[in-house]
Protein backbone atom coordinates (compact mmCIF):
# COMPACT_ATOMS: atom_id res chain seq x y z
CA UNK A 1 -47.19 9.81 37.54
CA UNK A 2 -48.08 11.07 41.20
CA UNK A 3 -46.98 10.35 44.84
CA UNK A 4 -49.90 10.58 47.13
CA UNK A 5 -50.92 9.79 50.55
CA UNK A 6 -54.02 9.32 52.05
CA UNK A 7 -53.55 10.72 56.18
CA UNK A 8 -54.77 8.24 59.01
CA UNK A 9 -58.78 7.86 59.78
CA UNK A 10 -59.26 9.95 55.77
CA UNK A 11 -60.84 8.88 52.75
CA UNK A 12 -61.21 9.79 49.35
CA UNK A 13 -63.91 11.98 48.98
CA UNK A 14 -65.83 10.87 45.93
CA UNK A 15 -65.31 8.40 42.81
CA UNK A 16 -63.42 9.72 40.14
CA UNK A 17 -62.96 8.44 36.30
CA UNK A 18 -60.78 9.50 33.67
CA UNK A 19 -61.58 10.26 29.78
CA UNK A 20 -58.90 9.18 28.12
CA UNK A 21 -56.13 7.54 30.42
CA UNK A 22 -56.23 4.22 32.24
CA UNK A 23 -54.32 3.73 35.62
CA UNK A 24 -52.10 1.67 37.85
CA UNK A 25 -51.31 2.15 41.17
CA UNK A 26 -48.12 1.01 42.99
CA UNK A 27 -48.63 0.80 47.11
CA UNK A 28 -45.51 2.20 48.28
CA UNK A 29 -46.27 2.70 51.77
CA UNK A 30 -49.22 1.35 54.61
CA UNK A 31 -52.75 -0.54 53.75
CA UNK A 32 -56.09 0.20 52.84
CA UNK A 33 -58.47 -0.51 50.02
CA UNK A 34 -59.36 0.45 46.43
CA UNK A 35 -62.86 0.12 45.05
CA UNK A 36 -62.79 -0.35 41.76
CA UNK A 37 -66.15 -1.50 39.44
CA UNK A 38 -67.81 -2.10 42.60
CA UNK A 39 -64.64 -4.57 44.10
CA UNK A 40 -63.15 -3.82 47.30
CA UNK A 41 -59.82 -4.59 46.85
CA UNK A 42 -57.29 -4.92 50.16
CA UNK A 43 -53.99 -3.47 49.46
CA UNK A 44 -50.27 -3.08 51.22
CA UNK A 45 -47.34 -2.38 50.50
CA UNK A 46 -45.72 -3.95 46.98
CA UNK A 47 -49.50 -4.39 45.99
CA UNK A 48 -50.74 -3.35 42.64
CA UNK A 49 -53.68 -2.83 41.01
CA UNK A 50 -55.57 -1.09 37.84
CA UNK A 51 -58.31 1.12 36.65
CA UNK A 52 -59.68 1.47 33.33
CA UNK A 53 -60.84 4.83 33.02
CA UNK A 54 -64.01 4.38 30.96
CA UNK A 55 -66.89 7.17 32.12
CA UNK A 56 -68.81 3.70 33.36
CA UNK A 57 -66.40 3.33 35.94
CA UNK A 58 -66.98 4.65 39.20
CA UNK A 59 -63.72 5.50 39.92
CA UNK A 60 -61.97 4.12 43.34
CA UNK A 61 -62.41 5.22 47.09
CA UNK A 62 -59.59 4.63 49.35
CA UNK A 63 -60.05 3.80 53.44
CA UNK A 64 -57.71 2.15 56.32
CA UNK A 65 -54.71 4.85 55.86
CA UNK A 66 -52.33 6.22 56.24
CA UNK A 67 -51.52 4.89 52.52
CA UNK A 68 -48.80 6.10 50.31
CA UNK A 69 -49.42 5.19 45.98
CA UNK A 70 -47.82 6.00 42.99
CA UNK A 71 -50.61 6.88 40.42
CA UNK A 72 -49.03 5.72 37.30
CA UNK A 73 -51.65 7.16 33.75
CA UNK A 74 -51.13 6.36 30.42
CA UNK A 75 -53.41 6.75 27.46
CA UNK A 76 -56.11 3.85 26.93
CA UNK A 77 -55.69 1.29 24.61
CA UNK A 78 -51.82 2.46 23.43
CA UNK A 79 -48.98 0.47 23.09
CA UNK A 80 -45.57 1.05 24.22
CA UNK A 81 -43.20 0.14 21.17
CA UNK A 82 -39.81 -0.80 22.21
CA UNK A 83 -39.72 -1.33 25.52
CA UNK A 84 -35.78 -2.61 26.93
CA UNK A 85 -35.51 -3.23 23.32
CA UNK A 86 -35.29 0.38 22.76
CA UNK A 87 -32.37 0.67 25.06
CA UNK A 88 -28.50 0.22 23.53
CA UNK A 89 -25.16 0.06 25.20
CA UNK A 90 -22.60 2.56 25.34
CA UNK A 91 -19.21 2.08 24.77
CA UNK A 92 -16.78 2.14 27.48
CA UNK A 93 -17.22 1.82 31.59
CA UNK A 94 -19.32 3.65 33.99
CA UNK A 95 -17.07 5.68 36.28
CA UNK A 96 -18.11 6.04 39.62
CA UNK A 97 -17.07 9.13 41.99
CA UNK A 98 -14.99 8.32 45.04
């Protein structure tokens, strides 16, 4: 996972694909746009969206900043197992600090 931020009146400078991981990315901050497969996609803040990152893909541009995203990758195709159903209580309260 990865913070970024694209500065005011910037761009991405090229496409970009990946070989093995696909991604999601989590607009934390501002608006701009995402191509992806040849879609222009408006986003803003709480806006989502994904890339597979097959070699076809030609990747996604950003414009309209300043725009802050979490770049989330995980490995194509894979499954998380377990999920909140890996989590299991504890015994006892939390205790806070004053």
């Amino acid at each position: 996972m990865s913070l970024n931020v694209v500065p005011p009146a910037r761009a991405f400078p090229s496409s970009t694909s990946t070989r093995r991981n696909d991604e999601v990315y989590v607009i934390v901050g501002g608006r701009g746009q995402f191509l992806v497969d040849d879609e222009c996609i408006d986003v803003e803040e709480g806006s989502t969206c994904a890339s597979a990152g097959s070699a076809n893909e030609p990747g996604e541009t950003i414009r309209m900043p300043p725009l802050y995203f979490l770049c989330i990758q995980y490995r194509a195709d894979s499954v998380i197992q377990g999920g909140t159903l890996d989590g299991q209580g504890v015994e006892g309260k939390p205790t806070w600090p004053n």
